[in-house]
Protein backbone atom coordinates (compact mmCIF):
# COMPACT_ATOMS: atom_id res chain seq x y z
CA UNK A 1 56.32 93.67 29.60
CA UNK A 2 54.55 96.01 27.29
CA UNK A 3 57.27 98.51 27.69
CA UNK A 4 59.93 95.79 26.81
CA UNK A 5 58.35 94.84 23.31
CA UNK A 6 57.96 98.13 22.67
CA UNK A 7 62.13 98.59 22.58
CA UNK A 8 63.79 97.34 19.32
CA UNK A 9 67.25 97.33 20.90
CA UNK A 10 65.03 94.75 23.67
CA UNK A 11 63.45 92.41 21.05
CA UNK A 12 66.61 92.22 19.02
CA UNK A 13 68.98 91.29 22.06
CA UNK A 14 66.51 88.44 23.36
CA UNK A 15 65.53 87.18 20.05
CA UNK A 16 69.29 86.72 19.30
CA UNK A 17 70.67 82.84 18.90
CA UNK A 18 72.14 81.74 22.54
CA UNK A 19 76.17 82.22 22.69
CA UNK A 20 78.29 80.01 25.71
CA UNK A 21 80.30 82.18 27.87
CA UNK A 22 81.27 82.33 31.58
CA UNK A 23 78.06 83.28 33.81
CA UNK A 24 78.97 86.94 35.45
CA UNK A 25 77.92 87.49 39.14
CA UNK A 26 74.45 89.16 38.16
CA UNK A 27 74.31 90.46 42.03
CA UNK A 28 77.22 92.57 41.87
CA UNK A 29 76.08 94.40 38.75
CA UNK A 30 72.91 96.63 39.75
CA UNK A 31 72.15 96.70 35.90
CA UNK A 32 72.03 93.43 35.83
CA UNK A 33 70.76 91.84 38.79
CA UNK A 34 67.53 94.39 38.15
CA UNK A 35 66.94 93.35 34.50
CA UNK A 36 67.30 89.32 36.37
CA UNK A 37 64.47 90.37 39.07
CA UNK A 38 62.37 92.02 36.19
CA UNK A 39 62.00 88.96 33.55
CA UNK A 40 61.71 86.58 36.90
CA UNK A 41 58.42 89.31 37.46
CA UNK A 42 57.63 89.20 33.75
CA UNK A 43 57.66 85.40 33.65
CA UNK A 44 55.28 84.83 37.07
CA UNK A 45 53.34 87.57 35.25
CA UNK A 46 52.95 85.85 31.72
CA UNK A 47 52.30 82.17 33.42
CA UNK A 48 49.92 83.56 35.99
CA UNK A 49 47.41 84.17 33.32
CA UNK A 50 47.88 81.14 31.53
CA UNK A 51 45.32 78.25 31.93
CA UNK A 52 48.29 76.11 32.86
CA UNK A 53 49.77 77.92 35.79
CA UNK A 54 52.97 76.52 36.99
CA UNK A 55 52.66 74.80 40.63
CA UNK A 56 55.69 77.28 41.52
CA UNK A 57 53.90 80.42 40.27
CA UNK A 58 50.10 78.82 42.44
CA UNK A 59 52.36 78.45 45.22
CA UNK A 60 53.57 82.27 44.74
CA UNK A 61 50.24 83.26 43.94
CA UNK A 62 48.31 81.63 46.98
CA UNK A 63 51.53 82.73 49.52
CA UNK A 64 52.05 86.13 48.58
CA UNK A 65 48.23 86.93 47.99
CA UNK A 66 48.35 88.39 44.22
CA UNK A 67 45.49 88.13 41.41
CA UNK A 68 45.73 86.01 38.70
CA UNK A 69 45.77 89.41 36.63
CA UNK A 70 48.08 91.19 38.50
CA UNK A 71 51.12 92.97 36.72
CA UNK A 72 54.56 92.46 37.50
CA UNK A 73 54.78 94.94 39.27
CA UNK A 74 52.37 94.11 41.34
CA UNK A 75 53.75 90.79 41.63
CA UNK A 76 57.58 92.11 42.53
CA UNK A 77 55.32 94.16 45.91
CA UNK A 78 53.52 91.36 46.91
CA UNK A 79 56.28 89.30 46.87
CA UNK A 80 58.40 91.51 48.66
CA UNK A 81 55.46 92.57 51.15
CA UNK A 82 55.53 88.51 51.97
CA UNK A 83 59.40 88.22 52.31
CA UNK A 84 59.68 90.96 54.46
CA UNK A 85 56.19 89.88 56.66
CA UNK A 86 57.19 86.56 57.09
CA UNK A 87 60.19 85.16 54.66
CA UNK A 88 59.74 81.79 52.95
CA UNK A 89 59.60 78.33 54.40
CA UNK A 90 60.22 74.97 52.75
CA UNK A 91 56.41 74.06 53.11
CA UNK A 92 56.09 77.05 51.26
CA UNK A 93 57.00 76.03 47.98
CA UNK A 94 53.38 73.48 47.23
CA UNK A 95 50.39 74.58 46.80
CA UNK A 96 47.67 74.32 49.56
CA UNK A 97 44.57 75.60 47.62
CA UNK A 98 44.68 72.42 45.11
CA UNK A 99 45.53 68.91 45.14
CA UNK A 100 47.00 66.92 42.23
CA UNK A 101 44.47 64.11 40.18
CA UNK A 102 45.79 60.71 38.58
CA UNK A 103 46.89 62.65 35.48
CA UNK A 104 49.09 65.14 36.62
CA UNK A 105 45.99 68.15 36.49
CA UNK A 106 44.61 69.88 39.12
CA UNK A 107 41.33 70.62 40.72
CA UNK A 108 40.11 72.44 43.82
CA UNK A 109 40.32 70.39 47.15
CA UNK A 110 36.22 68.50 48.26
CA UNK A 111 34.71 70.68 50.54
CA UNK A 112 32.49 68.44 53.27
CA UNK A 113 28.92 69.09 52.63
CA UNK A 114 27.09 69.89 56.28
């Protein structure tokens, strides 16, 4: 990410105003299917230091086994370590390590005292 706001021609093209036009397929364009996979990595990155983590980026976090400081980079191997272990399941996508209070926040699950 640091590299990325370190590159004019970077800051001015995604600080431009938004422009409608037909969606390309990303996956046949190597150029752009990588720049895709590295602001998905740069977004789990930024939220997975915030004090509001997404439920999606807990659920990558937990599954995938990466620190809540890890870079993207870091993030993109786990990820990919995980995918290639085991792939992804639909139980896959909540959380196991925290459960939901009345008002929407979350807290770690009561551990039974002995």
């Amino acid at each position: 990410m640091k590299l990325k706001l370190d590159n004019d021609l970077w800051i001015r093209r995604a600080s431009s105003a938004y422009s409608s036009a037909v969606m390309p397929e990303i996956w046949d364009d190597q150029a752009a299917s990588g720049e895709f996979i590295d602001s998905f990595f740069d977004y789990i990155e930024f939220t997975n230091t915030s004090k509001a983590t997404p439920l999606i980026v807990q659920s990558l976090r937990e599954k995938a086994e990466f620190s809540p400081g890890a870079s993207s980079t870091d993030i993109h191997d786990a990820f990919e370590d995980l995918l290639n272990d085991r792939g992804w399941s639909i139980t896959d996508w909540k959380p196991q390590k925290s459960s939901r209070t009345a008002k929407g926040r979350f807290r770690p699950p009561r551990t039974s005292s002995p």
